[in-house]
PDB file of N, CA and C in Angstrom:
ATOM      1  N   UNK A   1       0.847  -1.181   0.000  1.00  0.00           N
ATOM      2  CA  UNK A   1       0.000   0.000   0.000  1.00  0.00           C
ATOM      3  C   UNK A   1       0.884   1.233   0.000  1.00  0.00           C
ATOM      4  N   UNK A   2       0.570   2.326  -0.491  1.00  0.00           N
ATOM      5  CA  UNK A   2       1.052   3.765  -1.078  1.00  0.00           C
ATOM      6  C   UNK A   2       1.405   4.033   0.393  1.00  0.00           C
ATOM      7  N   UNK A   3       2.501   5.043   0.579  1.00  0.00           N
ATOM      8  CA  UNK A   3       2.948   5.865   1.818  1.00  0.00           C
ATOM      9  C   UNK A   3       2.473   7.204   1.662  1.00  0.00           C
ATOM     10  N   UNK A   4       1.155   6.816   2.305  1.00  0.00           N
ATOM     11  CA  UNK A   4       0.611   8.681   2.214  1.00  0.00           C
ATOM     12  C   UNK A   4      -0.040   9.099   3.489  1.00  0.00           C
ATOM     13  N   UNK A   5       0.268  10.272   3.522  1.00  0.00           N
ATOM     14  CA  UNK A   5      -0.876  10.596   4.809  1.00  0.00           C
ATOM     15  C   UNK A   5      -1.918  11.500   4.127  1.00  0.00           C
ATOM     16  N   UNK A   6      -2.677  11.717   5.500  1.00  0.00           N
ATOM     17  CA  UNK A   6      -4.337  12.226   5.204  1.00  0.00           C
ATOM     18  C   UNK A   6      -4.201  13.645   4.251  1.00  0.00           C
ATOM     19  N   UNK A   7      -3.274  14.071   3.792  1.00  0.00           N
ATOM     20  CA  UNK A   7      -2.883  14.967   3.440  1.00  0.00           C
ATOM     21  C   UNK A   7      -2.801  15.171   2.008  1.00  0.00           C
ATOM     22  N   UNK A   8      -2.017  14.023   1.127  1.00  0.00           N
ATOM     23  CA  UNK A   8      -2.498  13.692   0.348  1.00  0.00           C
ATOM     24  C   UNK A   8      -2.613  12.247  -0.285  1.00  0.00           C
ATOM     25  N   UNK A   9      -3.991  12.685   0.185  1.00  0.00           N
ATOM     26  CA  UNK A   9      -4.691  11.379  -0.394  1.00  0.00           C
ATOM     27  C   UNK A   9      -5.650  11.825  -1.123  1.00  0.00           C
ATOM     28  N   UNK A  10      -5.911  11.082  -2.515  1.00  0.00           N
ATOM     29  CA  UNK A  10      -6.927  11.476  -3.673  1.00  0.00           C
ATOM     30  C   UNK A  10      -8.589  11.824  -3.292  1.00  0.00           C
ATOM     31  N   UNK A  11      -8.860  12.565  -3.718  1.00  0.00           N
ATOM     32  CA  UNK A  11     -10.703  12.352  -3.222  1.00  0.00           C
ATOM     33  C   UNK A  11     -11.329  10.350  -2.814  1.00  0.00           C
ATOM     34  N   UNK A  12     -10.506   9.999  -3.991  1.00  0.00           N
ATOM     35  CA  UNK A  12     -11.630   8.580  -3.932  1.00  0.00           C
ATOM     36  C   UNK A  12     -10.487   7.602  -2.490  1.00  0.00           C
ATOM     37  N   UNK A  13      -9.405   7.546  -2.479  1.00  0.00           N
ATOM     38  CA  UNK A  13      -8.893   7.017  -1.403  1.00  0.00           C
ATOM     39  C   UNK A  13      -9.184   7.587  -0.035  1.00  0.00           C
ATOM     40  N   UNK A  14      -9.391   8.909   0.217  1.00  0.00           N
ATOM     41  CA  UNK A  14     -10.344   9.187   1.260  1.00  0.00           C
ATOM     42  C   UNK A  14     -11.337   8.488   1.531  1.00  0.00           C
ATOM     43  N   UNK A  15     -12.478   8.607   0.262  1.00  0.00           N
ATOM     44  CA  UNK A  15     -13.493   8.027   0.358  1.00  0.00           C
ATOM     45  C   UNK A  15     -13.486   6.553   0.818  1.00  0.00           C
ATOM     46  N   UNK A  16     -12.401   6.036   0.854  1.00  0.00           N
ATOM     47  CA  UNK A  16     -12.683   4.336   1.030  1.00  0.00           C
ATOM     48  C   UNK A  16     -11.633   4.698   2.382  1.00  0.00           C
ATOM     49  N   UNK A  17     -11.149   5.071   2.676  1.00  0.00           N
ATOM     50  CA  UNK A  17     -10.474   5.201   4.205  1.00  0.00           C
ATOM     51  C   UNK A  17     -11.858   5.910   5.119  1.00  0.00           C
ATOM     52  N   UNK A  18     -12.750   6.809   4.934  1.00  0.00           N
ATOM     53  CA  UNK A  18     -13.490   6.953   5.515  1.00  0.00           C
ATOM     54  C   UNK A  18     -14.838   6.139   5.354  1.00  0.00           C
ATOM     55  N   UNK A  19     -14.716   5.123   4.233  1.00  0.00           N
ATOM     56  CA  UNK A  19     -15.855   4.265   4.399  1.00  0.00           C
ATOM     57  C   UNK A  19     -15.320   2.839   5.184  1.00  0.00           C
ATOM     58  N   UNK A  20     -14.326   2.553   5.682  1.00  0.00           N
ATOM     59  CA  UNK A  20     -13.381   1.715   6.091  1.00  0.00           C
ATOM     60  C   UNK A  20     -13.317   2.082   7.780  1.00  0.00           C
ATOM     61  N   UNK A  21     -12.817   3.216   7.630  1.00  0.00           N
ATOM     62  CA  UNK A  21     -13.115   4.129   9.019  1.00  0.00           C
ATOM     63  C   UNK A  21     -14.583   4.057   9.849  1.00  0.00           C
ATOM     64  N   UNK A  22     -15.588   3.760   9.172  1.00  0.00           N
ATOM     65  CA  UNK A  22     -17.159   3.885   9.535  1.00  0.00           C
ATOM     66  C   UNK A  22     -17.437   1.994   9.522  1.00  0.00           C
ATOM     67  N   UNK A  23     -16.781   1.752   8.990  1.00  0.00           N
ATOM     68  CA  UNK A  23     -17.131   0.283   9.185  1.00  0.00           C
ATOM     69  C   UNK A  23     -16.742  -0.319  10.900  1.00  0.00           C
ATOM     70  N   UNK A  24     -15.225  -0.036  10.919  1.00  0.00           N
ATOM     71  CA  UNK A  24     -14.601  -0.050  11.897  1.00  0.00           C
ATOM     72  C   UNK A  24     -14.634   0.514  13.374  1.00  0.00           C
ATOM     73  N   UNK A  25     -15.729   2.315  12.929  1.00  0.00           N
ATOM     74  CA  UNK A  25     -16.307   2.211  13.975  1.00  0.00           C
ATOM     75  C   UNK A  25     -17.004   1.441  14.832  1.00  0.00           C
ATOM     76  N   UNK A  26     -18.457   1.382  13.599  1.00  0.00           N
ATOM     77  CA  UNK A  26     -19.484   0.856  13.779  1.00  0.00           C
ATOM     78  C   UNK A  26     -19.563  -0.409  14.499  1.00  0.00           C
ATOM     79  N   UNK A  27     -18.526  -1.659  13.950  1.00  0.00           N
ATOM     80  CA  UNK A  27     -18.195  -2.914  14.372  1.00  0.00           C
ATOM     81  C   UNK A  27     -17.252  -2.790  15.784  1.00  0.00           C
ATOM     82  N   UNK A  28     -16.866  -2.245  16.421  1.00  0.00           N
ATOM     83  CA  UNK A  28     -15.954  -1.828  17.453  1.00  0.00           C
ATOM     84  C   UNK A  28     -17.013  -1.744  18.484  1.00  0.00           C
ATOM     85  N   UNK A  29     -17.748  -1.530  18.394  1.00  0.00           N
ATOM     86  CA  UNK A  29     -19.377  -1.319  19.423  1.00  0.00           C
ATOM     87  C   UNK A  29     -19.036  -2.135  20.416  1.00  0.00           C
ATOM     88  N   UNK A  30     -18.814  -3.582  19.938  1.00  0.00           N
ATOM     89  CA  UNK A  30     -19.274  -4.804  20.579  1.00  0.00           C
ATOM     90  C   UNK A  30     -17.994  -5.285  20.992  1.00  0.00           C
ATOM     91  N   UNK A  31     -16.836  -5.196  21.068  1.00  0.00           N
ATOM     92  CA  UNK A  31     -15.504  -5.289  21.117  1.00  0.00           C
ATOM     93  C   UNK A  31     -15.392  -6.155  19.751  1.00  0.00           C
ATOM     94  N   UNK A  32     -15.938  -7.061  19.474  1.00  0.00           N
ATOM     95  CA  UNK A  32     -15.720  -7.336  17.898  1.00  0.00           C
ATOM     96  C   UNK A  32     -15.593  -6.605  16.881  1.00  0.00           C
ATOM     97  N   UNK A  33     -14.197  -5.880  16.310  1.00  0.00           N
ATOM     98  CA  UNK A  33     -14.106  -4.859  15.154  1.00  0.00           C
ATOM     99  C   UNK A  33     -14.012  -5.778  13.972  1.00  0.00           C
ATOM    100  N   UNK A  34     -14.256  -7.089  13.501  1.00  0.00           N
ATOM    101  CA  UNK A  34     -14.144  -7.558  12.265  1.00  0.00           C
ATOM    102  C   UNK A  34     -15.692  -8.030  11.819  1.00  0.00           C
ATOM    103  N   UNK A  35     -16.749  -7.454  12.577  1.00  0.00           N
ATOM    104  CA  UNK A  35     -17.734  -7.940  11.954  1.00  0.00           C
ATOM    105  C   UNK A  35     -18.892  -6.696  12.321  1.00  0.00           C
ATOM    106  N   UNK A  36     -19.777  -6.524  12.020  1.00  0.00           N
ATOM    107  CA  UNK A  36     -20.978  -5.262  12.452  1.00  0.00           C
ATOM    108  C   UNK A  36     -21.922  -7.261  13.129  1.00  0.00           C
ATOM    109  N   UNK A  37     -22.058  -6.900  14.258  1.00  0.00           N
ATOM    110  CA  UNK A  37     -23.240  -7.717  14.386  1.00  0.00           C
ATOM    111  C   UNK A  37     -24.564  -7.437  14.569  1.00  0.00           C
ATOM    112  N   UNK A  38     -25.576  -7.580  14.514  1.00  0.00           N
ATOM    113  CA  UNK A  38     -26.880  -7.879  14.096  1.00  0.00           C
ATOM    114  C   UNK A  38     -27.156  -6.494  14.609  1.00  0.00           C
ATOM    115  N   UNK A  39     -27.409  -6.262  15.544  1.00  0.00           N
ATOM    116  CA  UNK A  39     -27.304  -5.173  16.510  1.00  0.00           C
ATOM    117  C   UNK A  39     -26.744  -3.741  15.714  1.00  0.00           C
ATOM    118  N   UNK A  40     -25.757  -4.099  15.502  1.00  0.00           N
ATOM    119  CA  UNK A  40     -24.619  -3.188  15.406  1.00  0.00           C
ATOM    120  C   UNK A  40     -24.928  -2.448  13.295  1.00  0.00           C
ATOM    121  N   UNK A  41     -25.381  -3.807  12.408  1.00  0.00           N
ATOM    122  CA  UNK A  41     -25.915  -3.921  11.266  1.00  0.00           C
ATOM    123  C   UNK A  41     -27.016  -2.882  11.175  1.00  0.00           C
ATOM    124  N   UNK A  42     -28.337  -3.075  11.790  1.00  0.00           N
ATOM    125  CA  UNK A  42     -29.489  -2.684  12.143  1.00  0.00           C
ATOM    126  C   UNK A  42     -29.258  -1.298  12.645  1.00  0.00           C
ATOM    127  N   UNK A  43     -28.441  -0.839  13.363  1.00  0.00           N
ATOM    128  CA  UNK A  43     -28.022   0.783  13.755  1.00  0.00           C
ATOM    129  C   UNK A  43     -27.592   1.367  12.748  1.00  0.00           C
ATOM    130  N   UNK A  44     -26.922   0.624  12.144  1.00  0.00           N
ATOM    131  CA  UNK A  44     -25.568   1.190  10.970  1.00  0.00           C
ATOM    132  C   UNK A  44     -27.194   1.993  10.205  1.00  0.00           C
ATOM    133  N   UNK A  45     -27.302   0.345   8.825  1.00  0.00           N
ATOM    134  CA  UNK A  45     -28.295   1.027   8.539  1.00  0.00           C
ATOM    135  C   UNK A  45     -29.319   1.996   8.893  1.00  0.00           C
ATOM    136  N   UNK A  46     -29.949   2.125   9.973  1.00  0.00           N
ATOM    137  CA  UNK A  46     -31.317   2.989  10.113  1.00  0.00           C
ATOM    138  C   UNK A  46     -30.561   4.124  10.311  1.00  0.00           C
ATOM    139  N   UNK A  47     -28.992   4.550  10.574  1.00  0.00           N
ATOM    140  CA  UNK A  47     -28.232   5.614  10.922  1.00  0.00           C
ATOM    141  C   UNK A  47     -27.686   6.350   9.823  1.00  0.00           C
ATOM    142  N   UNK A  48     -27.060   5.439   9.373  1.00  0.00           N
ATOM    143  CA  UNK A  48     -26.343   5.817   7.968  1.00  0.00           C
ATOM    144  C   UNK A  48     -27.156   5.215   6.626  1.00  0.00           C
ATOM    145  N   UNK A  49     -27.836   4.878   6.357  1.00  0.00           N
ATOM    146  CA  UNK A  49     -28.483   4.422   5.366  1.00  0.00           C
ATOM    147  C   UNK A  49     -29.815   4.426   4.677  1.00  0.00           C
ATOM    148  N   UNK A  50     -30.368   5.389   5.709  1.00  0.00           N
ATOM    149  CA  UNK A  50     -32.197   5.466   5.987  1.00  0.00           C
ATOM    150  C   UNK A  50     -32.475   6.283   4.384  1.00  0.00           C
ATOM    151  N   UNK A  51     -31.706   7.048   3.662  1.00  0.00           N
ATOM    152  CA  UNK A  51     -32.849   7.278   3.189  1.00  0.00           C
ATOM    153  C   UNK A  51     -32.366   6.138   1.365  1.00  0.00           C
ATOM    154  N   UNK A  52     -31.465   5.619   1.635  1.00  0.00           N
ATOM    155  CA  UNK A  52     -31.138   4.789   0.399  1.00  0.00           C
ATOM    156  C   UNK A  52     -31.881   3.197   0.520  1.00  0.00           C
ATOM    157  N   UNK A  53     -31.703   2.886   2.125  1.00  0.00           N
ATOM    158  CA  UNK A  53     -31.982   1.587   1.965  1.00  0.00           C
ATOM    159  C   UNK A  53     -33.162   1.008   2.785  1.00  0.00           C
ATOM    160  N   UNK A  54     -34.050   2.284   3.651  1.00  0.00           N
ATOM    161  CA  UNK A  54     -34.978   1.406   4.260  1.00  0.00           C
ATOM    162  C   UNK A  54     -36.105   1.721   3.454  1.00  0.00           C
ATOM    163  N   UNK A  55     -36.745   0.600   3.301  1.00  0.00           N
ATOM    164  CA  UNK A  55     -38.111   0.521   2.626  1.00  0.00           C
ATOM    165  C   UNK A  55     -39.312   1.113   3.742  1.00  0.00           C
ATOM    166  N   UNK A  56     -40.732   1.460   3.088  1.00  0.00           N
ATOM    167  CA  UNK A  56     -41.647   1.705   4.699  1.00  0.00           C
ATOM    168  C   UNK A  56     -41.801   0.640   4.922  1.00  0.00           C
ATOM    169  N   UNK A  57     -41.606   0.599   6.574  1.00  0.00           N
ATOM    170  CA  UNK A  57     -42.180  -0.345   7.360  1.00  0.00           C
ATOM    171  C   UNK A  57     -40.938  -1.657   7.482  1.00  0.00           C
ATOM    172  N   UNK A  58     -39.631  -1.366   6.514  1.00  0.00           N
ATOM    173  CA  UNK A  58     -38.800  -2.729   6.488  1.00  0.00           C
ATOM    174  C   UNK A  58     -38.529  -3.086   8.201  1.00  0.00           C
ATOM    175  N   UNK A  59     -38.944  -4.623   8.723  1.00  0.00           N
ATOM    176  CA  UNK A  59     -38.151  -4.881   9.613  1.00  0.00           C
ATOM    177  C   UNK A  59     -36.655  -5.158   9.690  1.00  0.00           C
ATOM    178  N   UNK A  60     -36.456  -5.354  10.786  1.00  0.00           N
ATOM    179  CA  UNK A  60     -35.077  -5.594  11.212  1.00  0.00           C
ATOM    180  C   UNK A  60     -34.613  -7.121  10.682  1.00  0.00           C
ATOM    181  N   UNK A  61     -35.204  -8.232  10.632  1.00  0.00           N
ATOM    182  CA  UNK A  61     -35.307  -9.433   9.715  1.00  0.00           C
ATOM    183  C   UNK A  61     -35.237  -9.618   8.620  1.00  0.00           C
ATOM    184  N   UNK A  62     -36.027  -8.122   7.813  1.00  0.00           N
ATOM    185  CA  UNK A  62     -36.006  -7.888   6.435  1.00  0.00           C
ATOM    186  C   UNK A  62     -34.212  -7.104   6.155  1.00  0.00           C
ATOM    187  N   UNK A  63     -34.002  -6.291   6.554  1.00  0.00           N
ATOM    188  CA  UNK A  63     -32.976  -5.410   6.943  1.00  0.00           C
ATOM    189  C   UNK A  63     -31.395  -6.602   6.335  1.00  0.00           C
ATOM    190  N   UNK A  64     -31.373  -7.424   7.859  1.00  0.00           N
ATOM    191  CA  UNK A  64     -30.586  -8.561   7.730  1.00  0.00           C
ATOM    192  C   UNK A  64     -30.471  -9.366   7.291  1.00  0.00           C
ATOM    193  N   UNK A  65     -31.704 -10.077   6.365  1.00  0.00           N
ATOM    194  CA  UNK A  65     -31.599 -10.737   4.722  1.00  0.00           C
ATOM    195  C   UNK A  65     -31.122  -9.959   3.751  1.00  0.00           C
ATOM    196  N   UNK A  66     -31.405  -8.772   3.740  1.00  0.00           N
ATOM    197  CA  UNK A  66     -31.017  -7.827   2.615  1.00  0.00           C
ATOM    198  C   UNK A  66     -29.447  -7.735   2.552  1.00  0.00           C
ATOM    199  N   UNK A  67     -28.365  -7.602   3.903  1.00  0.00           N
ATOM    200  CA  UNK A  67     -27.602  -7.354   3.900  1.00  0.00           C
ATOM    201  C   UNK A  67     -26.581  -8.416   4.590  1.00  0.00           C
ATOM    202  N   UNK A  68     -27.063  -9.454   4.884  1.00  0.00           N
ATOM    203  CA  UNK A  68     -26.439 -10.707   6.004  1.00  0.00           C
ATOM    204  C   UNK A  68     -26.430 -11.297   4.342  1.00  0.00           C
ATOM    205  N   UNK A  69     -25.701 -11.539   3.209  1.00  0.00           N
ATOM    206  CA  UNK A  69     -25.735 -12.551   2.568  1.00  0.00           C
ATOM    207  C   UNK A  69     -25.730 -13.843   2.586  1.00  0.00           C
ATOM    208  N   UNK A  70     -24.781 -14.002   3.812  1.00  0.00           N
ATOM    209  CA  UNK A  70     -24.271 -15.139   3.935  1.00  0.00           C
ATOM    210  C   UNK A  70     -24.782 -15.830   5.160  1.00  0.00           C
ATOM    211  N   UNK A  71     -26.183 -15.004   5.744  1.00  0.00           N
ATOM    212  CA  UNK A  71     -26.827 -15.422   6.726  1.00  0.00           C
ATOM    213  C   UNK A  71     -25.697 -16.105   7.792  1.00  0.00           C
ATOM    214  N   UNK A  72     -25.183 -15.731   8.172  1.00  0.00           N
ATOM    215  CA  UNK A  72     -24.014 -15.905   9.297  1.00  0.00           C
ATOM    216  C   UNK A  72     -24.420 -15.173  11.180  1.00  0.00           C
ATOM    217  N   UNK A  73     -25.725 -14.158  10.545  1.00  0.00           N
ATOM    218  CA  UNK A  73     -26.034 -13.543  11.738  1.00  0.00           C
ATOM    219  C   UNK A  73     -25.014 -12.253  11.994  1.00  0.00           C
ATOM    220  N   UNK A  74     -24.472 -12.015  11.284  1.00  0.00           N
ATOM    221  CA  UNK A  74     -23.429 -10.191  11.749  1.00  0.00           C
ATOM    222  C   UNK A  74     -23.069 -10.367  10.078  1.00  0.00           C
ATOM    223  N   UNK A  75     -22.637  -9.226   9.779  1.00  0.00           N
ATOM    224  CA  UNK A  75     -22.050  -8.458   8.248  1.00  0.00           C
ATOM    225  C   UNK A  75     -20.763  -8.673   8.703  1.00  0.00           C
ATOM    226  N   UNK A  76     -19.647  -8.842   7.263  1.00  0.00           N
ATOM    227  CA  UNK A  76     -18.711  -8.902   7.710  1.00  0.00           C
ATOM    228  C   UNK A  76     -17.962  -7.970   6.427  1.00  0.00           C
ATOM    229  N   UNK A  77     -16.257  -7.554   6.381  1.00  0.00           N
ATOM    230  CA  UNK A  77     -16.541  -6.419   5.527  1.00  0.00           C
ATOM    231  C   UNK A  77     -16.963  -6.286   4.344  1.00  0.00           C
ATOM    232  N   UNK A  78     -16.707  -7.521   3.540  1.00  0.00           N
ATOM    233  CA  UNK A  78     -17.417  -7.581   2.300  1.00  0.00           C
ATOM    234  C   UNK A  78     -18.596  -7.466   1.945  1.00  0.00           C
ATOM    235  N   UNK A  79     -19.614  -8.310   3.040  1.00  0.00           N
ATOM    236  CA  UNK A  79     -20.576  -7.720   2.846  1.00  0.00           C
ATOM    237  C   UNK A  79     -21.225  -6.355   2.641  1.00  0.00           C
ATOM    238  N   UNK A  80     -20.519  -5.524   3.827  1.00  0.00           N
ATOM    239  CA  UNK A  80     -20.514  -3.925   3.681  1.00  0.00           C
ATOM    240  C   UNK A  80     -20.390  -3.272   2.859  1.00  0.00           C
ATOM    241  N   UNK A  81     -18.957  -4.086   1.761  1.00  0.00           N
ATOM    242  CA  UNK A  81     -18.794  -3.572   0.595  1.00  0.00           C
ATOM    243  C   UNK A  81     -19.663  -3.559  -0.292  1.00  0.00           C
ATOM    244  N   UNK A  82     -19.960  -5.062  -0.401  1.00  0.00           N
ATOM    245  CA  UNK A  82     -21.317  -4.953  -1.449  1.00  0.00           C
ATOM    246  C   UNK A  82     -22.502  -4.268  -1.256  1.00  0.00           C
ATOM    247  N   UNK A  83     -22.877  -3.882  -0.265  1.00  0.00           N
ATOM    248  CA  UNK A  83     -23.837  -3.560  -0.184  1.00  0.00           C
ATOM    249  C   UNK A  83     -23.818  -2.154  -0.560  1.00  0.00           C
ATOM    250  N   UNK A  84     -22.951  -1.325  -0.105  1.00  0.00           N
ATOM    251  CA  UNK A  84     -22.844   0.058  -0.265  1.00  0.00           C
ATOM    252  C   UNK A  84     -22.187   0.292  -1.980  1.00  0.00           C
ATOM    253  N   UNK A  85     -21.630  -1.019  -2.620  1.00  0.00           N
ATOM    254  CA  UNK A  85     -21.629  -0.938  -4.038  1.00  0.00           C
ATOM    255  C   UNK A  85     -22.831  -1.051  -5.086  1.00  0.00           C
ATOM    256  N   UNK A  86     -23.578  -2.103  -4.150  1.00  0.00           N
ATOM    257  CA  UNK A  86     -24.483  -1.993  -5.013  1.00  0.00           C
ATOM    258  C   UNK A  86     -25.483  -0.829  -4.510  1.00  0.00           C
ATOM    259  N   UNK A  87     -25.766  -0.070  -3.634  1.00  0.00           N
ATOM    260  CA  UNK A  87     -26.705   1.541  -3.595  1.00  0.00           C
ATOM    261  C   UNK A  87     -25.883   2.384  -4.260  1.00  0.00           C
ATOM    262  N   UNK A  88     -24.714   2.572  -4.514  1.00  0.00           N
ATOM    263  CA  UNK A  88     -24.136   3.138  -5.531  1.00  0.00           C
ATOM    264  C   UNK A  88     -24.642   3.206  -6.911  1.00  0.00           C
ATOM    265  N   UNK A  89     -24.463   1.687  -7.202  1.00  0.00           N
ATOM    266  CA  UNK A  89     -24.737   1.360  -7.955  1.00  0.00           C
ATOM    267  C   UNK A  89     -26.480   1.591  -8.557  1.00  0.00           C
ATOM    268  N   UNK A  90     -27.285   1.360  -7.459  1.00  0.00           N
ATOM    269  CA  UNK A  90     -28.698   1.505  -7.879  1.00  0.00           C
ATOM    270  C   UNK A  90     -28.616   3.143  -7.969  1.00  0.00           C
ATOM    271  N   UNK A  91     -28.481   3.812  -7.216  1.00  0.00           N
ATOM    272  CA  UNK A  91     -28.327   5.283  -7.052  1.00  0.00           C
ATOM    273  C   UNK A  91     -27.834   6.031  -8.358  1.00  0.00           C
ATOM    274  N   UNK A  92     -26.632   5.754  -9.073  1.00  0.00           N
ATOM    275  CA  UNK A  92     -26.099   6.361 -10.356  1.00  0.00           C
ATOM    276  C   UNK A  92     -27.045   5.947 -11.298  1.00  0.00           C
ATOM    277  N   UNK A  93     -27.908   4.447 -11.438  1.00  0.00           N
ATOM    278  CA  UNK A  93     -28.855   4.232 -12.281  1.00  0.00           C
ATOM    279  C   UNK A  93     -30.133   5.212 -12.432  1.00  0.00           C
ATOM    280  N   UNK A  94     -30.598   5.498 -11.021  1.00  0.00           N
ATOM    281  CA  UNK A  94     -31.883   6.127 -10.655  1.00  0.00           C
ATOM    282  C   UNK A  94     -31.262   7.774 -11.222  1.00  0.00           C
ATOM    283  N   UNK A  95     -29.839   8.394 -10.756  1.00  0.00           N
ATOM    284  CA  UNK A  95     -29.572   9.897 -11.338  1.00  0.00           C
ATOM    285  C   UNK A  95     -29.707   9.522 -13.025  1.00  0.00           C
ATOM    286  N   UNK A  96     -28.983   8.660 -13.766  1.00  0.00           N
ATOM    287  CA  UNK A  96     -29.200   8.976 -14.887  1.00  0.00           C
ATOM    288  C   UNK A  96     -30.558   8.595 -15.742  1.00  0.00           C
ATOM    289  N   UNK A  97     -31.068   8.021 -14.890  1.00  0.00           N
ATOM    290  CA  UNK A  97     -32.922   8.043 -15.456  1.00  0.00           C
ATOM    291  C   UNK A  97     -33.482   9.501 -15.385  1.00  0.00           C
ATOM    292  N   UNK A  98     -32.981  10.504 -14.275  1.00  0.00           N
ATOM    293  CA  UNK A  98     -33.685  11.375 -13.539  1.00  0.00           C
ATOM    294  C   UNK A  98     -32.978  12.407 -15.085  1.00  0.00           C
ATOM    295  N   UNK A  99     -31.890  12.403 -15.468  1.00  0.00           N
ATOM    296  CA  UNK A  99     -31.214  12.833 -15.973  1.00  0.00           C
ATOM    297  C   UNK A  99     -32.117  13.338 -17.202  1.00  0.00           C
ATOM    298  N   UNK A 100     -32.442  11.775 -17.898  1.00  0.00           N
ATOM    299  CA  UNK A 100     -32.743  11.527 -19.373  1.00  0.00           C
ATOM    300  C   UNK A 100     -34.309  12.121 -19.635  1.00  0.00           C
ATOM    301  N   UNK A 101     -35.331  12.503 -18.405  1.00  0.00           N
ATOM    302  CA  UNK A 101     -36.086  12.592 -18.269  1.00  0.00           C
ATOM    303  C   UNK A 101     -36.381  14.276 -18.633  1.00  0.00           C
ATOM    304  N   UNK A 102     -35.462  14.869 -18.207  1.00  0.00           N
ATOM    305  CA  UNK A 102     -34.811  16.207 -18.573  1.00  0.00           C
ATOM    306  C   UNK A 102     -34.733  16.669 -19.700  1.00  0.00           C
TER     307      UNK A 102
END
């Protein structure tokens, strides 16, 4: 890995040190920092994620199928990854619909 400090670092390597950084919070809750568990999943989202990923009315069951892939009972970082790749991902789809509509 590159020898840089916070200083300079590119817009998008920020971005993944502070999405890395928020993972690591988040999972640190529980003294377990390598996984968000169920608990810890369920905060994340309704905290950081409410207006991309909760549906009305989604439970917390619904929540953790959506994002537990591997049904293991806690997220682990990949999962995190994917998940926040793919609202990216749905998100740039939904701007350039909004776009074309224009």
């Amino acid at each position: 890995m590159c020898e840089k400090t916070d200083t300079n670092l590119t817009k998008l390597e920020k971005c993944m040190a502070d999405l890395i950084a928020i993972f690591n919070e988040e999972a640190s809750k529980d003294g377990d920092k390598s996984t968000l568990s169920r608990e810890e999943a369920i905060h994340f989202v309704r905290k950081e994620l409410h207006c991309f990923l909760q549906e009305q009315g989604a439970s917390d069951d619904d929540i953790m199928k959506f994002i537990d892939t591997n049904a293991s009972g806690n997220v682990d970082f990949q999962e995190y990854c994917v998940l926040l790749g793919g609202l990216a991902s749905s998100l740039r789809e939904d701007l350039l619909k909004m776009r074309r509509k224009k």
